[in-house]
C-alpha atoms as a PDB file:
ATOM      1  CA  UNK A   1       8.945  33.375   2.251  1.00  0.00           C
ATOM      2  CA  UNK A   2      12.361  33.083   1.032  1.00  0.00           C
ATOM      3  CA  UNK A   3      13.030  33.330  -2.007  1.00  0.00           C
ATOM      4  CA  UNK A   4      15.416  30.464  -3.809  1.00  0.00           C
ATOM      5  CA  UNK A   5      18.779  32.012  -5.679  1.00  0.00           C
ATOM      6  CA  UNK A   6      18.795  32.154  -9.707  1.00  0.00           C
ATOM      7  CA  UNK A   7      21.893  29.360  -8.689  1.00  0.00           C
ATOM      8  CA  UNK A   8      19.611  27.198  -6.329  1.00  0.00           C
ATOM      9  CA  UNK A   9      17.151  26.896  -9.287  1.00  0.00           C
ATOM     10  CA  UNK A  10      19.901  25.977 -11.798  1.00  0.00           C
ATOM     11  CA  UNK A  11      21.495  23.600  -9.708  1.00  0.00           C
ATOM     12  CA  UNK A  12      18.385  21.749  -9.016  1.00  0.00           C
ATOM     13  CA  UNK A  13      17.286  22.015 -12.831  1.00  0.00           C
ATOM     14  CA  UNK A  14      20.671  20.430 -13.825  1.00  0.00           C
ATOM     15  CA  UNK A  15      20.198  17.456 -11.016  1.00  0.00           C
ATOM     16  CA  UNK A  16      16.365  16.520 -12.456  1.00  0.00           C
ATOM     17  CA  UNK A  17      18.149  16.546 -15.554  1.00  0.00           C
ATOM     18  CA  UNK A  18      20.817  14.079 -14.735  1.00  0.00           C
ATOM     19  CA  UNK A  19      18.173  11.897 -13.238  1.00  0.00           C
ATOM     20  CA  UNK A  20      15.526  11.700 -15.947  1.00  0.00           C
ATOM     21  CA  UNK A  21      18.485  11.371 -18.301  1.00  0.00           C
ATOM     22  CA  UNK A  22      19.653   8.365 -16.144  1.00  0.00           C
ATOM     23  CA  UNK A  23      16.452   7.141 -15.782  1.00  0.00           C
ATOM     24  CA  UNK A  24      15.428   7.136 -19.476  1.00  0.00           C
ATOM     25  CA  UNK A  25      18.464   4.934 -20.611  1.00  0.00           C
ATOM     26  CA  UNK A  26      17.978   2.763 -17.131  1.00  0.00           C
ATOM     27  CA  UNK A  27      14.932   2.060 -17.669  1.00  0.00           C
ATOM     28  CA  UNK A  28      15.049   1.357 -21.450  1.00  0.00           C
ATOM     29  CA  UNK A  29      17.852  -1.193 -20.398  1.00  0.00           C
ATOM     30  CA  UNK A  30      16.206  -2.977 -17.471  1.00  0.00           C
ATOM     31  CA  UNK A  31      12.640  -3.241 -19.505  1.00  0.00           C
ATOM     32  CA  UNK A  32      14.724  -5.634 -22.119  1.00  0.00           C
ATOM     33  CA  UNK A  33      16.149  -7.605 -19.304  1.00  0.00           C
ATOM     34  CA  UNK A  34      12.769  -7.754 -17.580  1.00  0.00           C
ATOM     35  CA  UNK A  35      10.957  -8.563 -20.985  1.00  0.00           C
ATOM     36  CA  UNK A  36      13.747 -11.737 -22.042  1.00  0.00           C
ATOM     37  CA  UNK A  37      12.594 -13.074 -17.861  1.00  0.00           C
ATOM     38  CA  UNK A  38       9.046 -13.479 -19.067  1.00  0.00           C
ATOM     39  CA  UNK A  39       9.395 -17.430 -19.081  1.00  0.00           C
ATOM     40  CA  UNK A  40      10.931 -18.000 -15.391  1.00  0.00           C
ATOM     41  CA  UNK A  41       8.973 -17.781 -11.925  1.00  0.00           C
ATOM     42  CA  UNK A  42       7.443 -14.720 -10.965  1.00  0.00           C
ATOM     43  CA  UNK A  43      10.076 -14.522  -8.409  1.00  0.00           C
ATOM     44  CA  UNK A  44      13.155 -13.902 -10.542  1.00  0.00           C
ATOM     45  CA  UNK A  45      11.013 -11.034 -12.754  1.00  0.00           C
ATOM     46  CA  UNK A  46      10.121  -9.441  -9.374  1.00  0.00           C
ATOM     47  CA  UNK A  47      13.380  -9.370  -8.222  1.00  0.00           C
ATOM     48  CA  UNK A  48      14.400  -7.875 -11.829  1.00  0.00           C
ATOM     49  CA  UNK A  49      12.135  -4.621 -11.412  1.00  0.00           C
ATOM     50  CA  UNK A  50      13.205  -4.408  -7.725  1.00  0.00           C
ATOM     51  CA  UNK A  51      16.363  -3.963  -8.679  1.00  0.00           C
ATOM     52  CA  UNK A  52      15.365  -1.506 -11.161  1.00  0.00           C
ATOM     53  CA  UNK A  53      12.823   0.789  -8.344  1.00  0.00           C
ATOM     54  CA  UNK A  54      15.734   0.200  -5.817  1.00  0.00           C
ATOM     55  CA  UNK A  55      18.393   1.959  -8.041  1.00  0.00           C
ATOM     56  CA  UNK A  56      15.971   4.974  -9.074  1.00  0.00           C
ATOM     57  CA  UNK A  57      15.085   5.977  -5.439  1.00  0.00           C
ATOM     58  CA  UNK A  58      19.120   5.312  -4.678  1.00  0.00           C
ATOM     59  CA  UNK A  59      19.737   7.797  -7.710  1.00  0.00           C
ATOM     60  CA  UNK A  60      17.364  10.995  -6.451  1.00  0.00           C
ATOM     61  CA  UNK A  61      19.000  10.519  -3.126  1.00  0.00           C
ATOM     62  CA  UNK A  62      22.412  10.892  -4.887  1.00  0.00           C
ATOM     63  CA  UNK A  63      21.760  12.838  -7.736  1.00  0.00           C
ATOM     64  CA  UNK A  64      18.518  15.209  -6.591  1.00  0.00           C
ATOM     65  CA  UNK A  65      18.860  14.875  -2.688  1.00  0.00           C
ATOM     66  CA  UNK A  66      15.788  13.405  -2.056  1.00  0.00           C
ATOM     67  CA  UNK A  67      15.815  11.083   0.978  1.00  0.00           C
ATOM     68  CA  UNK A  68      12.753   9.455   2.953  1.00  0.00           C
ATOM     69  CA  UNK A  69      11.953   8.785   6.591  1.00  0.00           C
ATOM     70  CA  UNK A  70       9.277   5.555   7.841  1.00  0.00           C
ATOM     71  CA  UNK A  71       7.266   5.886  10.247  1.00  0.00           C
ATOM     72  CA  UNK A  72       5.224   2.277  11.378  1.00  0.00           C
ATOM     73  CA  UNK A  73       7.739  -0.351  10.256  1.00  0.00           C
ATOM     74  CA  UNK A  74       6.274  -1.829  12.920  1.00  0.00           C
ATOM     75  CA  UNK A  75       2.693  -2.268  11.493  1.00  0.00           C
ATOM     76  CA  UNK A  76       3.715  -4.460   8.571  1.00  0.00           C
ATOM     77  CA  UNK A  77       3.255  -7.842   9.731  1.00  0.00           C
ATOM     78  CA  UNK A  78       5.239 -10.573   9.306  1.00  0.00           C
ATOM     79  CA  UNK A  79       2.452 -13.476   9.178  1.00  0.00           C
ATOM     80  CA  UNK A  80      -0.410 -12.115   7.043  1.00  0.00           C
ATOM     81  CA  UNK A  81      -0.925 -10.336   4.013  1.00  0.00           C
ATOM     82  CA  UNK A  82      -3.322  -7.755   2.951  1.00  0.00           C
ATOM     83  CA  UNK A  83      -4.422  -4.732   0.581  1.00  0.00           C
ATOM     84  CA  UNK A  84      -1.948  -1.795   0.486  1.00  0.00           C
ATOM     85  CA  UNK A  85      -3.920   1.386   0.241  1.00  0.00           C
ATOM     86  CA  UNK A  86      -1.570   4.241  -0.627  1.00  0.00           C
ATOM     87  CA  UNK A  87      -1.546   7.967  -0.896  1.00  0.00           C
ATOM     88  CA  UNK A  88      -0.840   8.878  -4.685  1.00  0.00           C
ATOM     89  CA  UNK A  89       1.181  12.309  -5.218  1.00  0.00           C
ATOM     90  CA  UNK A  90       3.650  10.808  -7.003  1.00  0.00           C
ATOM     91  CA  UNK A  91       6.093   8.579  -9.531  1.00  0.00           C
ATOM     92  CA  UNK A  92       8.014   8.047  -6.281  1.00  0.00           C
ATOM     93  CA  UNK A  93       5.607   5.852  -3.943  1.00  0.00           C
ATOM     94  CA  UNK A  94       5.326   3.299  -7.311  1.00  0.00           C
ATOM     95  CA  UNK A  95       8.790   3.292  -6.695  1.00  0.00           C
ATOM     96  CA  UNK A  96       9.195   2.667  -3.195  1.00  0.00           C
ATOM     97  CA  UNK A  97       6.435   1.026  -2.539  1.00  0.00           C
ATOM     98  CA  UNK A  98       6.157  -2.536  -3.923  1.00  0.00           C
ATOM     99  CA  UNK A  99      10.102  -3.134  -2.635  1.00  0.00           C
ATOM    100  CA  UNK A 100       8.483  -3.703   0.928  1.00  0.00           C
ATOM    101  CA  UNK A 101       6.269  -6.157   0.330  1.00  0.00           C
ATOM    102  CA  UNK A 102       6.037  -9.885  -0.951  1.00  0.00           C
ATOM    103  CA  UNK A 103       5.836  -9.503  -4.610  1.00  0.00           C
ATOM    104  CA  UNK A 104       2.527  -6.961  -4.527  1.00  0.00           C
ATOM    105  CA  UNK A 105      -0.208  -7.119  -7.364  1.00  0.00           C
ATOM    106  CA  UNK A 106      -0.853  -3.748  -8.021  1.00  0.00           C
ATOM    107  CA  UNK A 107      -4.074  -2.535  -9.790  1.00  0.00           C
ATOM    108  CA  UNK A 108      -3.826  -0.443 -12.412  1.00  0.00           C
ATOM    109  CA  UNK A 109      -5.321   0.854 -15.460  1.00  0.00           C
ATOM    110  CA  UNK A 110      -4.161  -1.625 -18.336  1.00  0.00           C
ATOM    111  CA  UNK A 111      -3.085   1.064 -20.709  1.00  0.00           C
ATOM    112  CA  UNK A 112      -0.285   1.404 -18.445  1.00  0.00           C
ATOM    113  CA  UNK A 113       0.981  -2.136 -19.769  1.00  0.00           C
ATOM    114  CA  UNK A 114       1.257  -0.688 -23.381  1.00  0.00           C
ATOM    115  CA  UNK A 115       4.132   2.418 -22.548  1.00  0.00           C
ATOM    116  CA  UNK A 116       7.014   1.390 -24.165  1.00  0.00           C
ATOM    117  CA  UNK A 117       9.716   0.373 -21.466  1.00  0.00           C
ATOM    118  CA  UNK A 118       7.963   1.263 -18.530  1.00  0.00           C
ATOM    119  CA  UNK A 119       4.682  -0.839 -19.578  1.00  0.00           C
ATOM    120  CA  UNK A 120       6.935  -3.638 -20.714  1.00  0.00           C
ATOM    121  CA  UNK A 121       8.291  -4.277 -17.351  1.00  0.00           C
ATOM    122  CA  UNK A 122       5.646  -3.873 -15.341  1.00  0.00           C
ATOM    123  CA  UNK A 123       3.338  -6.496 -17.564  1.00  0.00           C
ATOM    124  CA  UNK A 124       6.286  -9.062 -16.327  1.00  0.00           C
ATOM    125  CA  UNK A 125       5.583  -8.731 -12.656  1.00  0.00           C
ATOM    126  CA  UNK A 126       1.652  -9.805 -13.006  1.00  0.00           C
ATOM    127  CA  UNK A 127      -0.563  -6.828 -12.064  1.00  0.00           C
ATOM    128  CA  UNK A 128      -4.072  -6.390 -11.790  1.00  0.00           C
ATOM    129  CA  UNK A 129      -4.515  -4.472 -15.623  1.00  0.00           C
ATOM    130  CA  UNK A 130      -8.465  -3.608 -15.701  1.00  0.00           C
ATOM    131  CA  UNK A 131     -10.300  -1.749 -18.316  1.00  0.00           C
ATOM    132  CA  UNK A 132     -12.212   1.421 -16.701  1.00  0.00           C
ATOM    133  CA  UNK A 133     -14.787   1.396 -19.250  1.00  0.00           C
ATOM    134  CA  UNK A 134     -16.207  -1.782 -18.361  1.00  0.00           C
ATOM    135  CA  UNK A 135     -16.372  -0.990 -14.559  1.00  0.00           C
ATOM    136  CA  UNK A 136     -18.472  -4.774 -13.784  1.00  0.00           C
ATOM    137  CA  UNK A 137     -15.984  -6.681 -15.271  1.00  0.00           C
ATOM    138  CA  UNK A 138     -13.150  -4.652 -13.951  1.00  0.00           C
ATOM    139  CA  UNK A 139     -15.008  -5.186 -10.485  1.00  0.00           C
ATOM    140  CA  UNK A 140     -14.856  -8.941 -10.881  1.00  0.00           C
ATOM    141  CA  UNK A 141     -11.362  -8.789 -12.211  1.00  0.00           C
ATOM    142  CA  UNK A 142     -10.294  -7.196  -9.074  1.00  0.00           C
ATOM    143  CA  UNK A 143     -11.498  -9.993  -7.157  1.00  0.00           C
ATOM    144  CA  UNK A 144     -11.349 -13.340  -8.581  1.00  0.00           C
ATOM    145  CA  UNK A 145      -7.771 -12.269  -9.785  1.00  0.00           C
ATOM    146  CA  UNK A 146      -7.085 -10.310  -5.960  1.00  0.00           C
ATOM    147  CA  UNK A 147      -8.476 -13.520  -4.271  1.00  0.00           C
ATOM    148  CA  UNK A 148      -5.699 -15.315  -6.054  1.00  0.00           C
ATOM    149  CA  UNK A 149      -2.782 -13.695  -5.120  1.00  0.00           C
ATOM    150  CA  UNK A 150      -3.913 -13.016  -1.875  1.00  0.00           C
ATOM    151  CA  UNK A 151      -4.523 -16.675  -1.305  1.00  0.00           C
ATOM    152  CA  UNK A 152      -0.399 -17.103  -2.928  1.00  0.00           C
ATOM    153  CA  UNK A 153       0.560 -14.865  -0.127  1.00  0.00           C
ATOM    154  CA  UNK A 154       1.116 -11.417  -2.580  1.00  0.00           C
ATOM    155  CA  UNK A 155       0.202  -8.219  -1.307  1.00  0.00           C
ATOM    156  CA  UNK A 156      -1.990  -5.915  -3.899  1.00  0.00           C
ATOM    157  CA  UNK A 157      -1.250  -2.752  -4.209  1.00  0.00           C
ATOM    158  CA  UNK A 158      -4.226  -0.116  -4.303  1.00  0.00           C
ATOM    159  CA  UNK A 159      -4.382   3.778  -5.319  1.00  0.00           C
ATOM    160  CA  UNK A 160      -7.258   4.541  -4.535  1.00  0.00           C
ATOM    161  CA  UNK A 161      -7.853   7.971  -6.125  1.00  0.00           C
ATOM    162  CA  UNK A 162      -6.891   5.931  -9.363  1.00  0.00           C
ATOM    163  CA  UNK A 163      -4.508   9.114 -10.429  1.00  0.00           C
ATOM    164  CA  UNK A 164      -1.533  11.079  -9.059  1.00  0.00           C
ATOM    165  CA  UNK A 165      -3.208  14.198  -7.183  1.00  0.00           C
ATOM    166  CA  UNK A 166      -1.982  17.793  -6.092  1.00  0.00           C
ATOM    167  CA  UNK A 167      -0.108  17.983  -2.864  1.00  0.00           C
ATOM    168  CA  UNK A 168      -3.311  19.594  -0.657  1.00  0.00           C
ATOM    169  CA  UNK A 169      -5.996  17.988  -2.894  1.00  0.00           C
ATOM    170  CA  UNK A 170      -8.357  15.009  -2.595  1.00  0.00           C
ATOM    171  CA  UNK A 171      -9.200  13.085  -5.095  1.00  0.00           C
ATOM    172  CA  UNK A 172     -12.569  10.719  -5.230  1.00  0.00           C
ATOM    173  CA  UNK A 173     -11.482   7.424  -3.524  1.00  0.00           C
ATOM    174  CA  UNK A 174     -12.605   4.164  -5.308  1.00  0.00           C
ATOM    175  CA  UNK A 175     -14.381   1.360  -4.229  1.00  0.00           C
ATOM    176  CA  UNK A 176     -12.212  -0.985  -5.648  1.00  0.00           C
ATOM    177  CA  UNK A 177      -9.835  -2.263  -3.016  1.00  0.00           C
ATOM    178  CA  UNK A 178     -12.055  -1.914  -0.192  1.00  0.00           C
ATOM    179  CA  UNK A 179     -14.481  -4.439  -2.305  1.00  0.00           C
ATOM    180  CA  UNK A 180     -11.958  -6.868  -2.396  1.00  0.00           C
ATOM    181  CA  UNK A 181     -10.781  -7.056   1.212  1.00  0.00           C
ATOM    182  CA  UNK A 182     -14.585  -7.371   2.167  1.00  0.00           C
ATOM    183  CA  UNK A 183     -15.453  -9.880  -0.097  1.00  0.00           C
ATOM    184  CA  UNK A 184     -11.918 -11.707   0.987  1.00  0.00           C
ATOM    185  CA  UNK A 185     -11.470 -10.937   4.287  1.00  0.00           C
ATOM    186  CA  UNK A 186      -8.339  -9.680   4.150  1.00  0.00           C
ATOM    187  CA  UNK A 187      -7.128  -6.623   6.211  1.00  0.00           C
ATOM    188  CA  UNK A 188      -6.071  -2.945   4.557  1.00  0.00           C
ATOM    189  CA  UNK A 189      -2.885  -1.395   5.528  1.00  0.00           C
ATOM    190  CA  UNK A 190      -2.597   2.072   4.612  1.00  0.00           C
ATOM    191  CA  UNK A 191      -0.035   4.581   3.807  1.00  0.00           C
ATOM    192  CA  UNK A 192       0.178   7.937   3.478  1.00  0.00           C
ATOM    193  CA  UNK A 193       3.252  10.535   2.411  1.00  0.00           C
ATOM    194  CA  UNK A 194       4.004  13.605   1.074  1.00  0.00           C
ATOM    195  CA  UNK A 195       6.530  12.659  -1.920  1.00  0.00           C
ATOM    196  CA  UNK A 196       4.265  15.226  -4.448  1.00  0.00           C
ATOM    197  CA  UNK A 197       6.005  17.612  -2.602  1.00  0.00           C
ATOM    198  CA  UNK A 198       9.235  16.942  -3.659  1.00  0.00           C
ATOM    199  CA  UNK A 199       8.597  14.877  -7.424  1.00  0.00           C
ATOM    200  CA  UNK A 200       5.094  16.506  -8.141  1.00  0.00           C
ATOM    201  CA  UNK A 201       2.994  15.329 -10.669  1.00  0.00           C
ATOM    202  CA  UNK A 202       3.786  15.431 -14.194  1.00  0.00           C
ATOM    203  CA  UNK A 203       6.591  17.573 -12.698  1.00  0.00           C
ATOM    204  CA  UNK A 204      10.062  17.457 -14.420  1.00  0.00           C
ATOM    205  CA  UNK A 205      12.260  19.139 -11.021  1.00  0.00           C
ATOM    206  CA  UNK A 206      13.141  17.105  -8.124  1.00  0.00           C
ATOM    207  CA  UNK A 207      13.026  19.105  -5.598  1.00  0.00           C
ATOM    208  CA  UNK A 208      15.573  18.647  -2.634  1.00  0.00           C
ATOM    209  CA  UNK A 209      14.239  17.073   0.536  1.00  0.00           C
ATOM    210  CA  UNK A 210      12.896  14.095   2.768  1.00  0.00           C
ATOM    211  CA  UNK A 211       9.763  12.782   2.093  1.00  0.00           C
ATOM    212  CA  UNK A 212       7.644  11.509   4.831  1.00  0.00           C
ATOM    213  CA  UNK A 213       6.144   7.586   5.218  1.00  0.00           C
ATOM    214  CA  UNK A 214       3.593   6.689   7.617  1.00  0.00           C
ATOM    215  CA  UNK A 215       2.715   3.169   7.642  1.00  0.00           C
ATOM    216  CA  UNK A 216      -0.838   3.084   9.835  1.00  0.00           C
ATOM    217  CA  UNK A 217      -2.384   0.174  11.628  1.00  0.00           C
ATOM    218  CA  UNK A 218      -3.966  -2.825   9.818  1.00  0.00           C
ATOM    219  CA  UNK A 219      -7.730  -2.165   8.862  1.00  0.00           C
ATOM    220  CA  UNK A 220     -10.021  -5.187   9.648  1.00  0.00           C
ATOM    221  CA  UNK A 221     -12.607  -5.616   6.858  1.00  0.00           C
ATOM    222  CA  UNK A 222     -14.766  -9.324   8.310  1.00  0.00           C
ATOM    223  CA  UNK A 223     -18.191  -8.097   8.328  1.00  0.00           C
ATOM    224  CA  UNK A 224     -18.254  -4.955   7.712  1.00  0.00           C
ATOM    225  CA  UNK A 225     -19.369  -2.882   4.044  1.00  0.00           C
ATOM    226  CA  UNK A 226     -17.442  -1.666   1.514  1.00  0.00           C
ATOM    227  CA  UNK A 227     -18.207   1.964   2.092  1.00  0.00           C
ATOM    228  CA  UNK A 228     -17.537   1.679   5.854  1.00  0.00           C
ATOM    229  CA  UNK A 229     -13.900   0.241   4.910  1.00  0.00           C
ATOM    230  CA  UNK A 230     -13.312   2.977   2.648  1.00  0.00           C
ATOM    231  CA  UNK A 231     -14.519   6.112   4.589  1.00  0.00           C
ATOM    232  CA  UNK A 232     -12.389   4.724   7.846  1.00  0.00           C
ATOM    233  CA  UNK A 233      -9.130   4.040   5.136  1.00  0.00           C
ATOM    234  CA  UNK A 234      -9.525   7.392   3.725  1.00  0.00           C
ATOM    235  CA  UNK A 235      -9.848   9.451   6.959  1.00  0.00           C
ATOM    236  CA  UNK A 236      -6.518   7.578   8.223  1.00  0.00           C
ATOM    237  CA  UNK A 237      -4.998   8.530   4.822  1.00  0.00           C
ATOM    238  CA  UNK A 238      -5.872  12.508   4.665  1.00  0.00           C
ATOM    239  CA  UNK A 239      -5.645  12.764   8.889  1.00  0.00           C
ATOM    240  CA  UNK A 240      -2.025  11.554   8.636  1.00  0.00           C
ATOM    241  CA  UNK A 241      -0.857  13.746   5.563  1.00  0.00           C
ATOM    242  CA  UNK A 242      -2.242  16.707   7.097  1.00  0.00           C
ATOM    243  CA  UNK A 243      -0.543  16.507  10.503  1.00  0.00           C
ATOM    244  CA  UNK A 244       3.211  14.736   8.421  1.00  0.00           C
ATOM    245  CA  UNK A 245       2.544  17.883   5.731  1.00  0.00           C
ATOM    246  CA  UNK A 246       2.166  20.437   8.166  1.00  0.00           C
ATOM    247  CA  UNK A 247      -1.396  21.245   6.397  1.00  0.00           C
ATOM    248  CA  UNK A 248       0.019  23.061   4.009  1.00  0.00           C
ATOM    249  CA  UNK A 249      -1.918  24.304   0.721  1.00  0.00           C
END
């Protein structure tokens, strides 16, 4: 294996440090703006963290020369909604992500929501917040809430594995989202990439690089379990990253 150059590692130290610099005083900035929105539409907020995710995946193509390729544009569809199941590696796909889809509900963990800057503005774009602890009435959260914003045309947004996992790991897939499309109807589109190879987790360098997106084909949920929804999402998910990451370890 070749071995990177004392410069190659100093040059891509200094460019993760321009970016979380950037990102640190961007963020702080836009999570003020995002906060003083809270009284208007949903619409105008949205459009206020888009803004916001659009400019940091602009900045690590500038600034840390990470770029991204799509595969399956083609599988979003243009008249229906559904559950986004996603891959998570990465700060990069919560990024990316929601900028792709009609103002996505994504379910998180509502600890998230109290992170100063970060928390602030993503309370002002109406997720799913839950409370682990209590996993019933997180369960019911998930879909009277989900039903709701389905019905209103949003897309939720689902990690699955609930945390950011190892490039080459698997973490234990939730019930969650596949729940709610049964119990709605609603189709899963899933999504796999490899962008913990280049922003890894709790990783501070960026490394240089183009991440791979695979949108797959819309998974129909009318009649069938929860478990069956899951298993078929999460062999799509792990099949795909394994042939786009070259099955690396």
């Amino acid at each position: 294996m070749k071995k990177t150059s004392w410069f190659s590692r100093a040059n891509i130290f200094i460019r993760s440090l321009l970016f979380s610099s950037f990102m640190s005083i961007y963020t702080i900035f836009y999570s003020f703006l995002s906060v003083s929105l809270f009284p208007f539409p949903l619409r105008y907020r949205f459009a206020m963290i888009m803004a916001w995710t659009r400019t940091m995946i602009w900045m690590l193509k500038v600034i840390c020369h990470i770029d991204y390729t799509v595969e399956g544009w083609e599988n979003i569809p243009k008249d229906r909604n559904g559950i986004i199941m996603c891959k998570h590696q990465s700060t990069w796909e919560t990024f990316f992500i929601p900028g792709h889809f009609y103002q996505p509900a994504i379910i998180l963990k509502r600890e998230l929501l109290f992170v100063p800057f970060f928390g602030w503005g993503l309370a002002t774009i109406d997720p799913i917040a839950i409370n682990r602890s209590d996993r019933r009435s997180a369960m019911d959260q998930i879909i009277s809430k989900g039903k709701k914003c389905l019905d209103a045309k949003r897309w939720i947004l689902v990690f699955p594995e609930g945390t950011r996992m190892t490039p080459g790991t698997v973490g234990k897939y939730r019930i969650g989202g596949a729940r709610l499309a049964t119990a709605t109807g609603y189709p899963i589109l899933p999504i796999a990439h490899n962008a913990g190879r280049f922003w890894p987790k709790r990783g501070f360098i960026k490394k240089p690089g183009t991440i791979k997106v695979v949108i797959g084909p819309m998974i129909e949920t009318k009649n069938r379990s929860p478990e069956d929804v899951l298993n078929q999402t999460k062999a799509w998910i792990e099949d795909t990253i394994k042939r786009i990451d070259g099955n690396k370890q």
